[in-house]
N, C-alpha and C. Protein backbone atom coordinates (compact mmCIF):
# COMPACT_ATOMS: atom_id res chain seq x y z
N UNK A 1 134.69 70.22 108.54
CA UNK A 1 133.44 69.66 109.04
C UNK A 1 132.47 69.50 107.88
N UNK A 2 132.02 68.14 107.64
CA UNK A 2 131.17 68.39 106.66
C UNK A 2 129.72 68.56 106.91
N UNK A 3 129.07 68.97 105.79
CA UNK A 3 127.37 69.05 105.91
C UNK A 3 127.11 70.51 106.02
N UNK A 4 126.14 71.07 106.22
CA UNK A 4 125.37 72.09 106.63
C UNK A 4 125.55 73.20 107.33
N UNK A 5 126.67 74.15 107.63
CA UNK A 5 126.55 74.87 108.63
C UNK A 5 126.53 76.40 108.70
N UNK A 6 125.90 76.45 109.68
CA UNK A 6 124.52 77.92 110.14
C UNK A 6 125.37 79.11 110.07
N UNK A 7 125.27 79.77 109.03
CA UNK A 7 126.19 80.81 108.77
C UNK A 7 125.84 82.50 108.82
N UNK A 8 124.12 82.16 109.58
CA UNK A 8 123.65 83.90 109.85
C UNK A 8 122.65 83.64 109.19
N UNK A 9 122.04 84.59 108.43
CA UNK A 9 120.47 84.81 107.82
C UNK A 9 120.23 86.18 107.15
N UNK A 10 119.53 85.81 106.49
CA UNK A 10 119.23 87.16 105.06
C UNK A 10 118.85 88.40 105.61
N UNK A 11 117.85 88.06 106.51
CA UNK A 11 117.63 89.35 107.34
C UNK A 11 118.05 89.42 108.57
N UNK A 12 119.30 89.42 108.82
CA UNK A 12 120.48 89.47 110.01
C UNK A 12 120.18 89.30 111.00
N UNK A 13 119.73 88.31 111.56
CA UNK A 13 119.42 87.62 112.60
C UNK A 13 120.50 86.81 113.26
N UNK A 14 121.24 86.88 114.59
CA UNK A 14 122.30 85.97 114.87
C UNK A 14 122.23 84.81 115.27
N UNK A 15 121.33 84.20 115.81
CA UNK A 15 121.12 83.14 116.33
C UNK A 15 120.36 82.19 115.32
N UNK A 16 120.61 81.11 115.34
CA UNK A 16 119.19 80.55 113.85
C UNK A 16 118.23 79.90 115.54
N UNK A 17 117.12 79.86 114.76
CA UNK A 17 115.83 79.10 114.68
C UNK A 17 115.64 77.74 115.09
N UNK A 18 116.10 77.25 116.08
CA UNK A 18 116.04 75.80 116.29
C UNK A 18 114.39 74.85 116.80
N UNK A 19 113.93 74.32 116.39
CA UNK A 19 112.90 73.62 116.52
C UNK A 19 113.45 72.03 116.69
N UNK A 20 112.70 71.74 117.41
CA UNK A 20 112.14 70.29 118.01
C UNK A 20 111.14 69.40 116.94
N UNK A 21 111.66 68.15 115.91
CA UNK A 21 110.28 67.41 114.97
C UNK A 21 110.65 66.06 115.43
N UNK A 22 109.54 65.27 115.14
CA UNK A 22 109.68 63.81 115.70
C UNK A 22 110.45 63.57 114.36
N UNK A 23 111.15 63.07 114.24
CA UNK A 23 112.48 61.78 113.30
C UNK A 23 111.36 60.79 112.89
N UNK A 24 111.40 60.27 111.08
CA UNK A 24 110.67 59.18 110.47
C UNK A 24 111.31 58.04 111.46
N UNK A 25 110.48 57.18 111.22
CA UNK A 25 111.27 55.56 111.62
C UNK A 25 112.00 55.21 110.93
N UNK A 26 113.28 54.53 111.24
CA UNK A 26 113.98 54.43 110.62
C UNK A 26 115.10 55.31 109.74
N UNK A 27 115.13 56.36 110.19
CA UNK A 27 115.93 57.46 109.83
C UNK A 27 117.31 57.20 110.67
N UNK A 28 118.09 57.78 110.04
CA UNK A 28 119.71 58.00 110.84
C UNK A 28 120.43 59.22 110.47
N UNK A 29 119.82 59.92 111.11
CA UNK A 29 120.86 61.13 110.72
C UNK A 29 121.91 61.74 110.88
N UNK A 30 122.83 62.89 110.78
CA UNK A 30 123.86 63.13 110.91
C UNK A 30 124.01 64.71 111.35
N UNK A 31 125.18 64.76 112.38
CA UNK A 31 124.89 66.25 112.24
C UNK A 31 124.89 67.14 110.99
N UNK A 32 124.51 68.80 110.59
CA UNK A 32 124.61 69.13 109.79
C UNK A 32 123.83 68.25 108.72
N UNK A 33 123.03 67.54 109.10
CA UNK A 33 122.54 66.81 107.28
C UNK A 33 120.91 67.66 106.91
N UNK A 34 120.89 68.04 105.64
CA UNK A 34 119.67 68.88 105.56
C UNK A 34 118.32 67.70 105.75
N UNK A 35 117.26 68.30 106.18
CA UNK A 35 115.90 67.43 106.46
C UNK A 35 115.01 67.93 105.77
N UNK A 36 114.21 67.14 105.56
CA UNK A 36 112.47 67.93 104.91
C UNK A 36 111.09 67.13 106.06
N UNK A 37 110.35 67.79 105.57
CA UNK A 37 109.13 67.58 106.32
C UNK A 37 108.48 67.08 105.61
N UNK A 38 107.56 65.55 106.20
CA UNK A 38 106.73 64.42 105.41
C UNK A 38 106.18 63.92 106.15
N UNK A 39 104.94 64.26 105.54
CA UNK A 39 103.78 63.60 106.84
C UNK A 39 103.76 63.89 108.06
N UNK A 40 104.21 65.40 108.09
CA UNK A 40 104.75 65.77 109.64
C UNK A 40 105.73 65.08 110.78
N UNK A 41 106.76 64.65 109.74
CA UNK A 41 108.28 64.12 110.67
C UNK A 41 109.15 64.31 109.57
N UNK A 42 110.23 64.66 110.50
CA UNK A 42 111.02 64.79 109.69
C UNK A 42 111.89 63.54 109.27
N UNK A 43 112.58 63.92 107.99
CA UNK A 43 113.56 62.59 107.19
C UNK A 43 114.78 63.46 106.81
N UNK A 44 115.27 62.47 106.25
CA UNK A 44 116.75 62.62 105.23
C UNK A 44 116.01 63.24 104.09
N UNK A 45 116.63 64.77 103.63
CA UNK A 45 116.06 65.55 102.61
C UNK A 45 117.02 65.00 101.51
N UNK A 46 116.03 64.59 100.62
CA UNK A 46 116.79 64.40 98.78
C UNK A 46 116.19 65.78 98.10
N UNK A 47 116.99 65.63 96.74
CA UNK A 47 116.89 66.64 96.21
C UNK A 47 115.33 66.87 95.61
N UNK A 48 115.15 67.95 95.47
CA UNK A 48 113.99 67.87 94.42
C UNK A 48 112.74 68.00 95.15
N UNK A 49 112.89 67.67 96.88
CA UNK A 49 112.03 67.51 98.09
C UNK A 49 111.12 68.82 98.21
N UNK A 50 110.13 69.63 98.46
CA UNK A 50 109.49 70.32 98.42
C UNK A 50 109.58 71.24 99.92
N UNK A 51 109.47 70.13 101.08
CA UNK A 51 109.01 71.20 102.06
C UNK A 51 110.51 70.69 103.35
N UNK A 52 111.85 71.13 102.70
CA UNK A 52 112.71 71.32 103.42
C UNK A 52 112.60 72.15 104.83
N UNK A 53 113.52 71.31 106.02
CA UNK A 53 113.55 72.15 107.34
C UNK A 53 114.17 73.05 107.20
N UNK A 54 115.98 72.23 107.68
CA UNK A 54 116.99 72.59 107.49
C UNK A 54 117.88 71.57 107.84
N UNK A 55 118.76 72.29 108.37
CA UNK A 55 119.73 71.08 108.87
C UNK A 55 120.02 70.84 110.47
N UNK A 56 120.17 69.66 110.43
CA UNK A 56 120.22 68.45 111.60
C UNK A 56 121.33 69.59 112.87
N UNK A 57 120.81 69.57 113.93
CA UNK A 57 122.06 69.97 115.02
C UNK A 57 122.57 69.19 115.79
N UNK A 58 122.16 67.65 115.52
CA UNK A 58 122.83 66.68 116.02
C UNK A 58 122.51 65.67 114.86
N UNK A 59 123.31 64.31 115.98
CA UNK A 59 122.68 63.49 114.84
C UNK A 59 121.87 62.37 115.97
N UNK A 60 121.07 61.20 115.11
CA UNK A 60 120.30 60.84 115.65
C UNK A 60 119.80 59.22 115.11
N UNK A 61 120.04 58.25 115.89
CA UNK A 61 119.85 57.28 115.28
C UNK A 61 118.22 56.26 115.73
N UNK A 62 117.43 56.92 114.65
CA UNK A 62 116.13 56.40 115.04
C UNK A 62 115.74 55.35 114.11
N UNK A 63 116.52 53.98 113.88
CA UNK A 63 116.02 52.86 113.80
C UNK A 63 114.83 52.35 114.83
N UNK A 64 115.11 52.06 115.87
CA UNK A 64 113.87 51.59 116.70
C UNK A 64 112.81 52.61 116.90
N UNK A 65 112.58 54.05 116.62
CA UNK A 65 111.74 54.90 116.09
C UNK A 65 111.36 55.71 117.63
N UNK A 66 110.49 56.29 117.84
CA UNK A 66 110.06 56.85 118.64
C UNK A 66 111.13 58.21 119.15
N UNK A 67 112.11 58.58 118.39
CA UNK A 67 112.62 60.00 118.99
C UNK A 67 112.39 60.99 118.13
N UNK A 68 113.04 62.02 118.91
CA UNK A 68 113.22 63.64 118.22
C UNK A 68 114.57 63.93 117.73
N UNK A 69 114.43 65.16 117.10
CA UNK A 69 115.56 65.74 116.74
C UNK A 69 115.39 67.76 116.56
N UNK A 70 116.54 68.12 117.00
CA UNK A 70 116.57 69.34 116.74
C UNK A 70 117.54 69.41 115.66
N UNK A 71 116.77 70.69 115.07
CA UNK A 71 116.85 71.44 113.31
C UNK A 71 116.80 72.53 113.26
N UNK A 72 117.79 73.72 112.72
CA UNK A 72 117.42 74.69 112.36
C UNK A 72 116.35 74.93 111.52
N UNK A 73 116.01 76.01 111.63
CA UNK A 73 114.29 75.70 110.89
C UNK A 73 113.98 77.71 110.47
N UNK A 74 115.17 78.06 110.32
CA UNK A 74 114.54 79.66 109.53
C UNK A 74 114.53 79.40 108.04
N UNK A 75 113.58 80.00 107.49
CA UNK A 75 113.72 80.12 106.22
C UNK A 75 114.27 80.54 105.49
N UNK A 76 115.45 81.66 106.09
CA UNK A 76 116.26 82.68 105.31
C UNK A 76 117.77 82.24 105.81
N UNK A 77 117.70 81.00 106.79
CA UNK A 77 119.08 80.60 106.84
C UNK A 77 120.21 80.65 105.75
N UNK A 78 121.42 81.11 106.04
CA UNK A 78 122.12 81.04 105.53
C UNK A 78 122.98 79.91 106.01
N UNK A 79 123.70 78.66 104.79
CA UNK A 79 124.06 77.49 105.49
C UNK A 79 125.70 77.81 104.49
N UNK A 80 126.81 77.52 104.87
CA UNK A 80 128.05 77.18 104.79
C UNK A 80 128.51 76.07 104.56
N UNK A 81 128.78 75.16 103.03
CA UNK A 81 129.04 74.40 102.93
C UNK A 81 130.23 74.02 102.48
N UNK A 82 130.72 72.87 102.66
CA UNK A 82 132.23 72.66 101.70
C UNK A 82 132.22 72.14 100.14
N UNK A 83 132.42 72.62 99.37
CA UNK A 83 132.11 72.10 97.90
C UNK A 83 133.68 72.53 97.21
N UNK A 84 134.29 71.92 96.70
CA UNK A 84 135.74 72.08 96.25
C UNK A 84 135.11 72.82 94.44
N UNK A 85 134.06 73.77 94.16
CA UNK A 85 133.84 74.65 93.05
C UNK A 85 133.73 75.91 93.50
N UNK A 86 134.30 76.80 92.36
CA UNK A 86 134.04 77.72 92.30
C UNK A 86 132.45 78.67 91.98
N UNK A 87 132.14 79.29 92.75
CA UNK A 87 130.47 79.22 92.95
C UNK A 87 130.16 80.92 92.65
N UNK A 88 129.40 81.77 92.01
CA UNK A 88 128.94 82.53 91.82
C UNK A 88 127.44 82.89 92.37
N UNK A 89 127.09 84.00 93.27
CA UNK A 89 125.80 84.46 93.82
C UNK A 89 124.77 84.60 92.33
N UNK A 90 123.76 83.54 92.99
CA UNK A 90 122.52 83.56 92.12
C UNK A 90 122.49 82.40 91.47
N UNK A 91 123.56 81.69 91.55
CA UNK A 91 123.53 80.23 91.02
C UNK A 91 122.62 79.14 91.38
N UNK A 92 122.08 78.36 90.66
CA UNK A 92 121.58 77.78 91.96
C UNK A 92 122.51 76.08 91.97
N UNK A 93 121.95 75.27 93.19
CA UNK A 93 122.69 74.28 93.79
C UNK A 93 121.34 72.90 93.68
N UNK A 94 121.95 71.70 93.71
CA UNK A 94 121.06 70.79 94.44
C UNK A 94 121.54 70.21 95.06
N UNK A 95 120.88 69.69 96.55
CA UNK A 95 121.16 68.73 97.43
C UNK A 95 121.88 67.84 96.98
N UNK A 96 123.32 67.29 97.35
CA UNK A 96 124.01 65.90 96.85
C UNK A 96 123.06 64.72 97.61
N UNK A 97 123.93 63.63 96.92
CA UNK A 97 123.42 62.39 97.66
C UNK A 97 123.36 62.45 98.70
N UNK A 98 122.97 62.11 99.84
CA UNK A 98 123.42 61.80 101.39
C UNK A 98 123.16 63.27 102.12
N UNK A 99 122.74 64.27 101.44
CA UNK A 99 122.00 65.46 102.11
C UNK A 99 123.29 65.88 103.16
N UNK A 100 124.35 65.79 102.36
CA UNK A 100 125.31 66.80 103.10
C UNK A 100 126.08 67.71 102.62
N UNK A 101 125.85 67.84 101.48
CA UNK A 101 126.64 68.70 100.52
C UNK A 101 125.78 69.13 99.12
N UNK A 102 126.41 70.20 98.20
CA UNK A 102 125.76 70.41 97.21
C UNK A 102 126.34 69.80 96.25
N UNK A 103 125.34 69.66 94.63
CA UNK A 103 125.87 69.16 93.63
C UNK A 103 125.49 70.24 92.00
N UNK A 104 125.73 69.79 91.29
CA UNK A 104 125.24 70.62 89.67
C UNK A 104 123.74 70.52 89.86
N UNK A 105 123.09 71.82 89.81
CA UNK A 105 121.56 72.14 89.93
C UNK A 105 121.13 71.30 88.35
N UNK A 106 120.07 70.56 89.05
CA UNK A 106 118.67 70.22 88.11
C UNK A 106 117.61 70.44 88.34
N UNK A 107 117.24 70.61 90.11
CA UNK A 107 116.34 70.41 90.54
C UNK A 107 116.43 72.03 91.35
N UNK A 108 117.59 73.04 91.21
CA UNK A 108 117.51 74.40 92.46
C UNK A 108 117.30 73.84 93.77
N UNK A 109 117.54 73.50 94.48
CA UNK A 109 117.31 73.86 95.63
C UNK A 109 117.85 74.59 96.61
N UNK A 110 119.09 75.24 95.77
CA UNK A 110 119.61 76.58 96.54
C UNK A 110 120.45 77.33 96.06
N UNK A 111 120.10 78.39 96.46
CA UNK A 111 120.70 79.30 95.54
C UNK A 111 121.82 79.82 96.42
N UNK A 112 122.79 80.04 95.46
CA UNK A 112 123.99 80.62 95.92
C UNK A 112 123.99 82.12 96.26
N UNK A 113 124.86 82.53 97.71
CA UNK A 113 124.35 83.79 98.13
C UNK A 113 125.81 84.71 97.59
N UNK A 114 126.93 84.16 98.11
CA UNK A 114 128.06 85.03 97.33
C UNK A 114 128.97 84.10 96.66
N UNK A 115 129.52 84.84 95.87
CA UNK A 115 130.96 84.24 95.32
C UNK A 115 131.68 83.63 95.89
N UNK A 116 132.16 82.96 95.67
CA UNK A 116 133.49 81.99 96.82
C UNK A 116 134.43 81.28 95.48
N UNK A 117 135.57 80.98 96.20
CA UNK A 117 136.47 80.26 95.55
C UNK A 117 136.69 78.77 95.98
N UNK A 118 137.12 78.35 94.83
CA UNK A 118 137.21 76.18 95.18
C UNK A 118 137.23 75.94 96.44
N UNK A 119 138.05 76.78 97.37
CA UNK A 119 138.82 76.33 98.49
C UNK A 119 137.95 77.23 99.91
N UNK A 120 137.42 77.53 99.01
CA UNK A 120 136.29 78.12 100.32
C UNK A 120 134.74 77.44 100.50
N UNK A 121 133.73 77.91 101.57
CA UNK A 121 133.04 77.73 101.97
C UNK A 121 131.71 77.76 100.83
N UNK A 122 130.67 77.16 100.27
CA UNK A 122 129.74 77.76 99.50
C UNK A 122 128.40 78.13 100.62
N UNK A 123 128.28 79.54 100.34
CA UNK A 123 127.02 80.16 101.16
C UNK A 123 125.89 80.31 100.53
N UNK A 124 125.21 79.28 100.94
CA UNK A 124 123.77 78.70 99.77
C UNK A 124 122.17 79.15 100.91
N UNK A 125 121.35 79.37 100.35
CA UNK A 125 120.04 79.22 100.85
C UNK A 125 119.21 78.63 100.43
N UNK A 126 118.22 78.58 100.79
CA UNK A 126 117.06 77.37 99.96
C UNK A 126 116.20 78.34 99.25
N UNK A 127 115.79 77.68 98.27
CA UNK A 127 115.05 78.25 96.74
C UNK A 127 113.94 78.11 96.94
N UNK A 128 113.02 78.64 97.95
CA UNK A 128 111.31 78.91 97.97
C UNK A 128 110.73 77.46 97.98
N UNK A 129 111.29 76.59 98.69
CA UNK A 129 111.47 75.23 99.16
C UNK A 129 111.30 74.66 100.37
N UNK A 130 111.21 75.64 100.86
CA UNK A 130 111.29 75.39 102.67
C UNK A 130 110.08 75.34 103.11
N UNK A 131 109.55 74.50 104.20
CA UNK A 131 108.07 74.05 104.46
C UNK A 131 107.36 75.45 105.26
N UNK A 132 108.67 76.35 105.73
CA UNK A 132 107.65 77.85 106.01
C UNK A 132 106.94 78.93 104.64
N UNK A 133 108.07 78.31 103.67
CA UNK A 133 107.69 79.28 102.42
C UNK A 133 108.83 79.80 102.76
C-alpha cells in the first residue's frame, strides 16, 4: 500500500487523531497522501511546507471545489512508509514528489524513528513542522 500509514504515536496513544478540513480547489488527493495547512484548507503537502496535517484517510477529488476531507492530524503521529532504503533513527527524511513517500533530506521534514531495513517499512515523524507545533 503506498503513502502514509498510521503506525501509533510517540506518546502511545492507539487510535490517531482524525479531523475534518475543507480541501483547496482544485486539489485531488489520495489516500494516505501527506497534507499541509494554507490559508486554512487543506492541500497536497510539498516538501519544505511549514504547517503540515498529516495524512489523507481517504481520497478526494475536489476539482469542482466545495468538499472536505478527513486527516489524521496528531502531532506525534507515527506514519509507516514504504521506501526500498535502509534508514537509521534520527535521520531525517523529505517529503517525495507527489506527497506519498520519502526522499534524501534537504529540507527534514521527518525524522526517522527506528532502524529498518530496505525491505521494510520506514517509521518517520514530522520535524517540528506540523501546524499544531
Amino acid at each position: 500500500m503506498a503513502g502514509f500509514r498510521y503506525a501509533g504515536s510517540l506518546v502511545g496513544t492507539g487510535e490517531p487523531v482524525i479531523r475534518k478540513y475543507v480541501l483547496a480547489d482544485g486539489e485531488v488527493i489520495s489516500k494516505n497522501q501527506i497534507l499541509n495547512l494554507e490559508s486554512g484548507e487543506a492541500d497536497a503537502g510539498a516538501t519544505n511546507d511549514s504547517a503540515f496535517i498529516g495524512a489523507a484517510v481517504e481520497s478526494v477529488d475536489n476539482t469542482d471545489d466545495g468538499l472536505s476531507i478527513h486527516v489524521i492530524c496528531n502531532p506525534d503521529a507515527i506514519y509507516a512508509v514504504d521506501d526500498a532504503n535502509v534508514r537509521v533513527a534520527g535521520a531525517t527524511l523529505d517529503l517525495a514528489s507527489g506527497g506519498m513517500g520519502v526522499a534524501a533530506s534537504s529540507n527534514a521534514d521527518f525524522v526517522v524513528v527506528a532502524d529498518s531495513a530496505a525491505d521494510e517499512p520506514t517509521l518517520v515523524v514530522f520535524n517540528s513542522n506540523h501546524y499544531l507545533g
